[in-house]
Protein backbone atom coordinates (compact mmCIF):
# COMPACT_ATOMS: atom_id res chain seq x y z
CA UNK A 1 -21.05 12.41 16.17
CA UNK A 2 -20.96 9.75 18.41
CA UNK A 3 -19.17 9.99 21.85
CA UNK A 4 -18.51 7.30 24.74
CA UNK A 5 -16.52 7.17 27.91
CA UNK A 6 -13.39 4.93 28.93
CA UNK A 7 -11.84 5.26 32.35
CA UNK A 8 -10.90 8.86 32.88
CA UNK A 9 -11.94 10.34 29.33
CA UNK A 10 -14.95 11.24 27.00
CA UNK A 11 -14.05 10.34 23.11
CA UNK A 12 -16.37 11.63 20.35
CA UNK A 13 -15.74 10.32 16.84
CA UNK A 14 -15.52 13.07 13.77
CA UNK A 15 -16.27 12.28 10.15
CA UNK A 16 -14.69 14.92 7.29
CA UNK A 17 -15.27 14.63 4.09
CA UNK A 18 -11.96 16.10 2.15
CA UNK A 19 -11.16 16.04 -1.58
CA UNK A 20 -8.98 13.39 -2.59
CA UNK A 21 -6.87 15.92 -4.62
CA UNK A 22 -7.01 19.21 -3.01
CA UNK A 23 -5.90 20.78 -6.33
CA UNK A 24 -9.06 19.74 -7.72
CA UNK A 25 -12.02 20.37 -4.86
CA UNK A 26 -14.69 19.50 -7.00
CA UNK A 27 -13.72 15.83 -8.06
CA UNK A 28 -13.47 12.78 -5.79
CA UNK A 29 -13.85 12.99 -1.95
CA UNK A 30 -12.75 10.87 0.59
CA UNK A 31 -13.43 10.98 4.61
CA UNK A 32 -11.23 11.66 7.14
CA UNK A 33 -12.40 10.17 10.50
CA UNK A 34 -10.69 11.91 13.92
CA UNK A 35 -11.16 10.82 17.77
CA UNK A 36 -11.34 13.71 20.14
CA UNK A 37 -10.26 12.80 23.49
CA UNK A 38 -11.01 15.10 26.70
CA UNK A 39 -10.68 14.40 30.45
CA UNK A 40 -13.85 13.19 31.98
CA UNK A 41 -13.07 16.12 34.98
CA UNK A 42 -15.24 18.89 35.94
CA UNK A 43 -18.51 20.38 33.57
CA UNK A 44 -17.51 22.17 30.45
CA UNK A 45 -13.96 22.19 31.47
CA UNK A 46 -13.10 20.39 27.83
CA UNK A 47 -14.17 23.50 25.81
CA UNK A 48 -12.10 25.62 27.47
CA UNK A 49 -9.07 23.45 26.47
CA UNK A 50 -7.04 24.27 23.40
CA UNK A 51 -6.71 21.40 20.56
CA UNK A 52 -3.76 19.26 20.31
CA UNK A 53 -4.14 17.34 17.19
CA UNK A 54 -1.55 13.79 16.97
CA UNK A 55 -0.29 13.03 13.43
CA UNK A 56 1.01 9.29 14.34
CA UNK A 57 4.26 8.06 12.73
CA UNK A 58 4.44 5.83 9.56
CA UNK A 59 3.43 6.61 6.91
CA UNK A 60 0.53 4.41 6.54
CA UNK A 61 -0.29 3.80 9.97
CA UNK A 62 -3.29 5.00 11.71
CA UNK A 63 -3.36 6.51 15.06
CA UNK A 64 -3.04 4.74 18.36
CA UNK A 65 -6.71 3.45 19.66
CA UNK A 66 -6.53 4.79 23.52
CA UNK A 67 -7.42 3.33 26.62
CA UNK A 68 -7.95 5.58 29.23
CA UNK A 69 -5.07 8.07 29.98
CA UNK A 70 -2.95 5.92 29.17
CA UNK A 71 0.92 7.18 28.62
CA UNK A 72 1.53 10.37 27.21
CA UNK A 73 -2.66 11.12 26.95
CA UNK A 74 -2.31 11.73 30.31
CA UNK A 75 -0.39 14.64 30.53
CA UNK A 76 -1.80 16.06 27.41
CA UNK A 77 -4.92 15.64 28.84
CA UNK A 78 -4.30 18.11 31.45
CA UNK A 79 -3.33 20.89 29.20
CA UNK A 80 -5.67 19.93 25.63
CA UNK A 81 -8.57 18.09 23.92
CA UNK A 82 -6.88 15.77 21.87
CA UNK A 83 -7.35 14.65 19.00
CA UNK A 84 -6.22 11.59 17.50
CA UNK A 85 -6.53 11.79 13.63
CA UNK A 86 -6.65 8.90 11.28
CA UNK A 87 -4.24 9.96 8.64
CA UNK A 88 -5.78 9.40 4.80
CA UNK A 89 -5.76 6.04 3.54
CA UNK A 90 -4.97 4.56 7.35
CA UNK A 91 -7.73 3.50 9.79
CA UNK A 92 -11.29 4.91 9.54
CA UNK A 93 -10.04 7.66 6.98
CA UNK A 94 -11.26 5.60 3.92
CA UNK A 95 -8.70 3.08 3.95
CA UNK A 96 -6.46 2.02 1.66
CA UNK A 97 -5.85 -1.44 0.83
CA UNK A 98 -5.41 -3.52 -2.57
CA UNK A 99 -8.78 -4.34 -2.18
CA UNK A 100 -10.53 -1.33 -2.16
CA UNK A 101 -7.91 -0.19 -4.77
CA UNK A 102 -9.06 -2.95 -6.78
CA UNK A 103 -12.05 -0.43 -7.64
CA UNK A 104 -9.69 1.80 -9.60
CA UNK A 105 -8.42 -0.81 -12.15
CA UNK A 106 -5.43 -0.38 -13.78
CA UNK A 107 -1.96 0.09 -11.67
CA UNK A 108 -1.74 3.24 -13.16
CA UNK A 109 -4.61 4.69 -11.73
CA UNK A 110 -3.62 3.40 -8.45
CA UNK A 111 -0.79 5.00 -8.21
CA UNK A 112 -2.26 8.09 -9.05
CA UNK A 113 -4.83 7.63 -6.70
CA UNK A 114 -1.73 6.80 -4.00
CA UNK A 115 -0.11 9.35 -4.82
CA UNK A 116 -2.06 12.11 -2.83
CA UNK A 117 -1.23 10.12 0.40
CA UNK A 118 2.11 12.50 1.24
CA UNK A 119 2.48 14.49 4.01
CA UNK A 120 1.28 17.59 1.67
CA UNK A 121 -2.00 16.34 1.58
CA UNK A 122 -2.63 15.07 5.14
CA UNK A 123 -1.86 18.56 6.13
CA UNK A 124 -4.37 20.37 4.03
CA UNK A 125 -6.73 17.86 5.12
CA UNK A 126 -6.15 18.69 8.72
CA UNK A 127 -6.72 22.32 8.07
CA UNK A 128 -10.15 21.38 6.66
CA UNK A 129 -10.64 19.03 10.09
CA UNK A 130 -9.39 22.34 11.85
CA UNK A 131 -11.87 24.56 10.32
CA UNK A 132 -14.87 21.84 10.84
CA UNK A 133 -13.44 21.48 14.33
CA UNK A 134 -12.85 24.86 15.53
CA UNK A 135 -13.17 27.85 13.41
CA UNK A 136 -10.28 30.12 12.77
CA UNK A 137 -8.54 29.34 15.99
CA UNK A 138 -5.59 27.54 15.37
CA UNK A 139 -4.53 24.60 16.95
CA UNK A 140 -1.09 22.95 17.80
CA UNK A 141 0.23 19.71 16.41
CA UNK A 142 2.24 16.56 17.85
CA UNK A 143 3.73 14.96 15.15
CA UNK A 144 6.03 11.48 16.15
CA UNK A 145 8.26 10.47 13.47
CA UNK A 146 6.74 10.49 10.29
CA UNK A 147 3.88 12.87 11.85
CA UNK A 148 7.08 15.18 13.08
CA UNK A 149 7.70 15.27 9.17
CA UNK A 150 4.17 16.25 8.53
CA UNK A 151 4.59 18.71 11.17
CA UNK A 152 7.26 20.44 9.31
CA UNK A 153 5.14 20.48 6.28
CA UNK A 154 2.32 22.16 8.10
CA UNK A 155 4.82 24.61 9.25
CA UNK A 156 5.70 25.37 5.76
CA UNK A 157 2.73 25.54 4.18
CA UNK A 158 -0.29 26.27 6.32
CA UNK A 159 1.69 28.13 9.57
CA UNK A 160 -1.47 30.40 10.31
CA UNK A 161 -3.15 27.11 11.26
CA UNK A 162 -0.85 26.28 14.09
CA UNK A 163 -0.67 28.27 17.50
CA UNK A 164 2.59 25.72 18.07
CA UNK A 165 4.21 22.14 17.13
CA UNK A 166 5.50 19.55 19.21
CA UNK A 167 7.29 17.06 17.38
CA UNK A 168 8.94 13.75 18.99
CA UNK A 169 12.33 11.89 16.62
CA UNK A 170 10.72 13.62 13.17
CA UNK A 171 12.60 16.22 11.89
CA UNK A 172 13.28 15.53 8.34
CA UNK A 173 16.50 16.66 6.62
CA UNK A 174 14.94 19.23 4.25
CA UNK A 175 17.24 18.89 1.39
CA UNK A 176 17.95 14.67 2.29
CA UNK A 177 16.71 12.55 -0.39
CA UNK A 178 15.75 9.16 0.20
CA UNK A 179 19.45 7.55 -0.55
CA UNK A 180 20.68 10.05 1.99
CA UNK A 181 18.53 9.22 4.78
CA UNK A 182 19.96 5.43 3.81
CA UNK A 183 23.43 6.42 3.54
CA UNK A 184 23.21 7.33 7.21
CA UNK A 185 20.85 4.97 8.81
CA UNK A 186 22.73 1.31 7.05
CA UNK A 187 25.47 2.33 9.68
CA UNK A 188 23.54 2.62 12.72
CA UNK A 189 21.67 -0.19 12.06
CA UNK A 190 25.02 -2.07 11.66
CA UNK A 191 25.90 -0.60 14.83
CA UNK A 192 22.59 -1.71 16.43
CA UNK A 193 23.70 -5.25 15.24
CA UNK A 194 26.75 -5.56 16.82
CA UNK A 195 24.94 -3.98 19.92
CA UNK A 196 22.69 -6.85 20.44
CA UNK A 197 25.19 -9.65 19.43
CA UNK A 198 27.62 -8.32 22.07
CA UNK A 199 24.75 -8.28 24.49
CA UNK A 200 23.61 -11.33 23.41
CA UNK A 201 27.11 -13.29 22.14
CA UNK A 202 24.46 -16.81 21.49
CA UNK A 203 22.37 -15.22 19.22
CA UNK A 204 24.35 -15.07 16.69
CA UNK A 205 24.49 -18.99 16.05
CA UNK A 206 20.89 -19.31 16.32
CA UNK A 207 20.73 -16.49 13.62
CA UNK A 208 22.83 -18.25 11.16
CA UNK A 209 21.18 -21.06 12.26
CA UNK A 210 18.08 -20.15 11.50
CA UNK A 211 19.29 -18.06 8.15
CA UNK A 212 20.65 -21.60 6.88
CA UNK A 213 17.56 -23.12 7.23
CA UNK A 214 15.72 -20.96 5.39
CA UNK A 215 18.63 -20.44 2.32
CA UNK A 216 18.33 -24.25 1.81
CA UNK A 217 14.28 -25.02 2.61
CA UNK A 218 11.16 -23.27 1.86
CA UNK A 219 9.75 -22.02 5.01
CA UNK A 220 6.31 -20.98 4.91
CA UNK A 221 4.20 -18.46 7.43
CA UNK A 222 1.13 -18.80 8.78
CA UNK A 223 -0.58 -16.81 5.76
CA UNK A 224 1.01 -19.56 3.19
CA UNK A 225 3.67 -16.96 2.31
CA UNK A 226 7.53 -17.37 1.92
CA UNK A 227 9.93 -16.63 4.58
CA UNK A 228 13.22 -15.74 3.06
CA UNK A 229 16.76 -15.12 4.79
CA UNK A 230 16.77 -11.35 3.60
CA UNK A 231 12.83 -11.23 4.96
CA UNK A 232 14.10 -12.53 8.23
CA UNK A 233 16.53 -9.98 8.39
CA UNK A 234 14.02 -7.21 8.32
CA UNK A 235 12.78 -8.13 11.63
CA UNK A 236 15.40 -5.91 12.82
CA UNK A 237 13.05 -2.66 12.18
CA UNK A 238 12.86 -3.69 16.37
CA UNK A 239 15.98 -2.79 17.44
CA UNK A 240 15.20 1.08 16.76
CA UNK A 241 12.83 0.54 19.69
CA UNK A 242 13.25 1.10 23.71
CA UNK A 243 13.03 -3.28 24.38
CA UNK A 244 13.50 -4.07 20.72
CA UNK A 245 16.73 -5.70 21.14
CA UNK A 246 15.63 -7.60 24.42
CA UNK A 247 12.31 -8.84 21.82
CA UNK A 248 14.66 -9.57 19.49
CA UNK A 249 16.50 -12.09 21.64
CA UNK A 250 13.52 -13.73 23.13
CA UNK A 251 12.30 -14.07 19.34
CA UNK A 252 15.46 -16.08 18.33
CA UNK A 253 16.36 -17.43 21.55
CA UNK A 254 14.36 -21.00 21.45
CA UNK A 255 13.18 -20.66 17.26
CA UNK A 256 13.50 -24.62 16.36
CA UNK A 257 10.45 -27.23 17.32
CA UNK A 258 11.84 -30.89 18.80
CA UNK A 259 12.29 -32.33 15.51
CA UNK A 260 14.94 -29.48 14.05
CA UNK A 261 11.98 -27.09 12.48
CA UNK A 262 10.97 -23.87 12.64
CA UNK A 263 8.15 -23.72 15.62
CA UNK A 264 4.35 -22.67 14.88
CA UNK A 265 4.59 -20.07 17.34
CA UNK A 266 8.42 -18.86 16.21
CA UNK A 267 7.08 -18.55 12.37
CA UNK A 268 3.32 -16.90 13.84
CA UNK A 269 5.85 -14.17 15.80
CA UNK A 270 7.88 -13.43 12.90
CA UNK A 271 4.69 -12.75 10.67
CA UNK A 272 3.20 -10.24 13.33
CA UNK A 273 7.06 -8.64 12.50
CA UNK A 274 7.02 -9.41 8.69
CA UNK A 275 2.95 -8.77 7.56
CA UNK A 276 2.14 -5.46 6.30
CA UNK A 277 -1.20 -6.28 6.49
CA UNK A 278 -1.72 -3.14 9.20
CA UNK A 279 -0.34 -1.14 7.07
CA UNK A 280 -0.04 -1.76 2.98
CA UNK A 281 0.51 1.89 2.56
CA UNK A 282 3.76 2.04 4.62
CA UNK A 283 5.64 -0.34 2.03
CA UNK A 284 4.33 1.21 -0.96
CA UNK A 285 4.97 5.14 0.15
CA UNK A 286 7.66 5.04 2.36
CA UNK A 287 10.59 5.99 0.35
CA UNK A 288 7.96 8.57 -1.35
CA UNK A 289 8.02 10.87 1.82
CA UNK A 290 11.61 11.46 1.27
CA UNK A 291 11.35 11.87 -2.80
CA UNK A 292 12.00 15.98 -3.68
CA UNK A 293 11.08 15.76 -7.40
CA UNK A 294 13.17 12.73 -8.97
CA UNK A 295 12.07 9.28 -8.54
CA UNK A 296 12.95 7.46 -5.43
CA UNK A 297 13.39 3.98 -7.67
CA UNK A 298 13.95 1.88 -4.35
CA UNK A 299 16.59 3.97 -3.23
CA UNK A 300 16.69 1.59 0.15
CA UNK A 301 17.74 -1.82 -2.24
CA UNK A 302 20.47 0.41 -4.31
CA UNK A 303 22.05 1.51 -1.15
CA UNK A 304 21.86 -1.02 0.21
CA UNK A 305 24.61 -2.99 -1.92
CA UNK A 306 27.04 -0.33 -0.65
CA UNK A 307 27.34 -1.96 2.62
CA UNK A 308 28.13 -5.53 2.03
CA UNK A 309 27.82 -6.50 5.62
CA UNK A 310 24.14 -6.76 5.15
CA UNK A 311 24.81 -9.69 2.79
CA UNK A 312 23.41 -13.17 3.95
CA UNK A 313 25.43 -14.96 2.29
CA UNK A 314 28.58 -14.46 4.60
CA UNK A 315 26.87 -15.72 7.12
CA UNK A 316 24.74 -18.68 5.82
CA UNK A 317 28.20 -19.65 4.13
CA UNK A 318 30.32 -18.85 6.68
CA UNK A 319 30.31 -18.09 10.06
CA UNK A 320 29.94 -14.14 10.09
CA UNK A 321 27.45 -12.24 11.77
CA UNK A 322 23.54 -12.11 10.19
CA UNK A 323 23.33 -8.45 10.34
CA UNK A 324 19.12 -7.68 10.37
CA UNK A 325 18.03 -4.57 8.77
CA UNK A 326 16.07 -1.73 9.64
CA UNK A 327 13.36 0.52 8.27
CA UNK A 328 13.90 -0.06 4.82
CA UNK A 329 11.33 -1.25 2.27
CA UNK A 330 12.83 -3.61 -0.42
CA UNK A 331 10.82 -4.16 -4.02
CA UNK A 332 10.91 -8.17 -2.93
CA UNK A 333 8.66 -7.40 -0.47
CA UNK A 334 5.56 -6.69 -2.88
CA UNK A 335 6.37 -10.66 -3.97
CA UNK A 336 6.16 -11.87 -0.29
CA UNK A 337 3.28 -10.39 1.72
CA UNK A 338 0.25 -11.44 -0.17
CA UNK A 339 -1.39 -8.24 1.43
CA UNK A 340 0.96 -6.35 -1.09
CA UNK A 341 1.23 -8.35 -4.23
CA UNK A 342 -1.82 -7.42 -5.80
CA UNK A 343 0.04 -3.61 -5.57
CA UNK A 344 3.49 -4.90 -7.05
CA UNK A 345 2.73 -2.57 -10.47
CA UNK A 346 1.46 0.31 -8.45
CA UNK A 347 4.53 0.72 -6.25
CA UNK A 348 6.68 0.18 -8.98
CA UNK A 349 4.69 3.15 -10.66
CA UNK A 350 5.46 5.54 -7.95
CA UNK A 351 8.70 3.96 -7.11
CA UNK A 352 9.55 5.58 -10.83
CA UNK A 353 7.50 8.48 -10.44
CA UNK A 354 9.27 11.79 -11.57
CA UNK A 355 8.39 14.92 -10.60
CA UNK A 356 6.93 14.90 -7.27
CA UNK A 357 6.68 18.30 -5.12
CA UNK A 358 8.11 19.84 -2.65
CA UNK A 359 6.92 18.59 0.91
CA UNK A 360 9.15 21.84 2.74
CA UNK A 361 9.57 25.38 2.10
CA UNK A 362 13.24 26.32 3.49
CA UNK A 363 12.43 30.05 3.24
CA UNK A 364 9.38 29.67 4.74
CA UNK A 365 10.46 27.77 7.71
CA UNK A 366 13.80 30.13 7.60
CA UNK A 367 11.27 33.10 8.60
CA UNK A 368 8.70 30.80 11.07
CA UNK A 369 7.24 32.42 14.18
CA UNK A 370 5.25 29.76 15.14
CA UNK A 371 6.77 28.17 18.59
CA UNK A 372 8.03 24.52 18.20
CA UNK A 373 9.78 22.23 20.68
CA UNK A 374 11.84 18.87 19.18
CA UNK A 375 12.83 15.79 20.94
CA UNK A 376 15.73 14.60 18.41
CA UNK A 377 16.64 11.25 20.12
CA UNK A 378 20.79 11.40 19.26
CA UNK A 379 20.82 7.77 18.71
CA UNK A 380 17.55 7.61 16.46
CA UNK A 381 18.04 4.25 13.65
CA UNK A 382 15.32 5.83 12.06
CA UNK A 383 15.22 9.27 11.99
CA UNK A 384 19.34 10.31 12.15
CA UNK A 385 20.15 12.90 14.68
CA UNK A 386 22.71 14.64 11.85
CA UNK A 387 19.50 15.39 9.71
CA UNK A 388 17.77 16.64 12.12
CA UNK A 389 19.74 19.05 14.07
CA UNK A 390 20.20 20.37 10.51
CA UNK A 391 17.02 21.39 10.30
CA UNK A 392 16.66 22.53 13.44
CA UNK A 393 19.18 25.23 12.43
CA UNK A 394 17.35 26.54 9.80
CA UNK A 395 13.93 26.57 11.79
CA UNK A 396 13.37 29.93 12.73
CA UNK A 397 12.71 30.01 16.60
CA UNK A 398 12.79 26.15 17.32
CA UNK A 399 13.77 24.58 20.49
CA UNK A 400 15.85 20.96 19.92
CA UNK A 401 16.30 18.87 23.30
CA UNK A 402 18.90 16.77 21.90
CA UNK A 403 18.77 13.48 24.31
CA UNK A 404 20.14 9.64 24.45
CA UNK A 405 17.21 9.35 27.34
CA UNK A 406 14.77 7.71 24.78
CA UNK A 407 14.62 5.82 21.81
CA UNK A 408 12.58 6.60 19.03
CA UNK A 409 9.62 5.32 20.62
CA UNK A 410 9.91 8.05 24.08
CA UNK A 411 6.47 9.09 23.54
CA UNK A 412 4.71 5.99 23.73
CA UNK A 413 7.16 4.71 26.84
CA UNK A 414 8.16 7.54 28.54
CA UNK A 415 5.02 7.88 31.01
CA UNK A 416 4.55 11.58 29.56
CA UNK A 417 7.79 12.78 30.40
CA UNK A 418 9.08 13.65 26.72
CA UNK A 419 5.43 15.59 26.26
CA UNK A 420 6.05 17.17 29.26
CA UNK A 421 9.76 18.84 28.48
CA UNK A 422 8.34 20.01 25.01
CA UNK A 423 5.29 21.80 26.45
CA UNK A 424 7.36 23.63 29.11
CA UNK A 425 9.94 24.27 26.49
CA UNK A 426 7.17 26.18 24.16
CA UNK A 427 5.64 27.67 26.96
CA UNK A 428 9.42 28.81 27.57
CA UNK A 429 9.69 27.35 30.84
CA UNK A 430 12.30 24.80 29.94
């Protein structure tokens, strides 16, 4: 173990090695690497603490690299050791990238490999962290967005692990498939669109603008690759986000060097939006942490076609709104990102992947007694409020705080205030 100090806090690093299939313990491992984060306050204070252990959102994405106390560490601080766990395949946790899936070979063993990334796995690996970590004594779980998910699979499958479950804009509909979830989130990102444009009535030229330059040129990013109109339109994954649409409009405001091209710096901000490179495995599983058994077969793209309002062409043609889209991965986008090409075959393998298992147990979760606390954000574009006051209703014993307060992102900007309200609702004081 190795442990250092930042302003205010003492951080050890953890190293676990976990099977890569947990159906088969003897065959490949893999290592799970986990930051525990304590208060720097008074002697031996830390061990007395209870463990709070963050699943971050994604999937894909590993967990946030603190500084300090920074936002909602602070108050968890005062109450747990945290610890901030590197979900497989993301950060430390043996990454996984087409490089070192390159090792594997064919794209059929790839996505075999990949396909032990779900929330089902992550969960059994944290109970073998748990166990490493602390024994028998259970531990409770924060889960934001696609950690909330895992959350719910950890209270379906491994409940005697958890002493209690926080979980910030991630409960999953249980039954929702992942054309459902699309079904309801085209519409709010179509209201998110009109949102912006009525906030900002100017962008909408300078979005057509800009969409017509790229329909009739080929624009290239700063990593050589191609920047389409329907890849510009996915820059709107921002607007689910607290200042997205205000980023948004400084984004598009000024896009155009002296000479009528695209600026360095407006093409270098759109790849920070558009790269994947921080996280490969969040285009190639996404729409496989909503699949129940049948293939997902880029459920996003299909559904897509039902609302025609996300189609460029009105707008490059005419002069109707360029609606952007949301957090939906498209198959085009394995052609783009050079990060992802190399995986094109592999995603297209689990894309029409069959038989996949369940990630919930409804009877289970029907019959719960572990205490949980939800923030379901009613205005979520990611996560839709419908679904998850569903499931709410069939959690035995869980708190919602339905609120328009915070956007998706209330953890990370709400100073600790959203941690706060859960805690003292699961402690019953809210």
């Amino acid at each position: 173990m190795n442990s250092y100090r930042h302003p205010g806090t003492i951080l050890t690093d953890h190293h676990i090695d976990v099977p890569l299939d947990h159906g088969n313990p003897g065959g490949e491992r893999i290592e799970i690497f986990a930051r525990e984060v304590v208060a720097s306050g008074g002697p031996g204070r830390a061990d007395e603490l209870p463990w709070l252990v963050f699943l971050q959102g994604g999937p894909g994405m590993a967990a946030q690299r603190p500084l300090g106390r920074a936002a909602w560490l602070d108050r968890a601080l005062n109450d747990y050791r945290v610890l901030l766990l590197d979900q497989r395949g993301t950060g430390r946790s043996t990454r996984a990238t087409a490089r070192s899936l390159a090792r594997l070979g064919s794209p059929r063993a790839q996505a075999e490999y990949l396909a032990h990334f779900r929330a089902d796995s992550i969960v059994l690996d944290c109970e073998l962290v748990r166990r490493e970590l602390c024994g028998d004594q259970p531990w409770t779980v924060l889960g934001q967005s696609f950690g909330g998910f895992c959350a719910v699979t950890y209270l379906s499958f491994a409940p005697h692990g958890l002493a209690g479950a926080l979980i910030t804009g991630g409960l999953p509909g249980l039954d929702a498939g992942a054309e459902d979830v699309y079904r309801l989130t085209y519409p709010i990102v179509a209201a998110r669109n009109a949102a912006h444009y009525e906030r900002y009535p100017a962008d909408a030229a300078m979005a057509r603008e800009v969409a017509g330059r790229l329909a009739s040129r080929d624009v290239r990013l700063p990593d050589g690759s191609q920047l389409t109109v329907e890849r510009f339109q996915s820059i709107g994954g921002i607007l689910g986000q607290s200042t997205g649409s205000d980023e948004l409009h400084y984004l598009i405001e000024d896009p155009f060097d002296g000479d009528g091209g695209l600026s360095d710096a407006f093409l270098a901000d759109i790849l920070e939006l558009v790269s994947f490179a921080h996280g490969p495995l969040y285009a190639v599983l996404h729409e496989a942490c909503y699949a129940r058994g049948q293939a997902t077969n880029w459920a996003a793209q299909r559904v897509r076609a039902e609302f025609g309002q996300f189609d460029a062409a009105a707008a490059v043609d005419g002069d109707a709104p360029l609606l952007f889209t949301g957090e939906m991965t498209y198959p085009w986008i394995l052609d783009l990102d050079p990060t992802l090409t190399p995986l094109r075959e592999a995603a297209q393998l689990l894309a029409e992947r069959e038989g996949w298992p369940p990630l919930y147990d409804p009877a289970r979760l029907g019959a719960n007694e572990v205490p949980v606390a939800a923030a379901v954000y009613y205005d979520d574009m990611y996560v839709p409020a419908p679904l998850s006051l569903a499931t709410a209703a069939r959690v035995r014993g869980l708190r919602p705080w339905v609120t328009n307060e915070w956007e998706h992102d209330g953890l990370r900007v709400s100073g600790g205030a959203v941690l706060d309200r859960l805690i003292a609702m699961n402690k019953g004081d809210a």
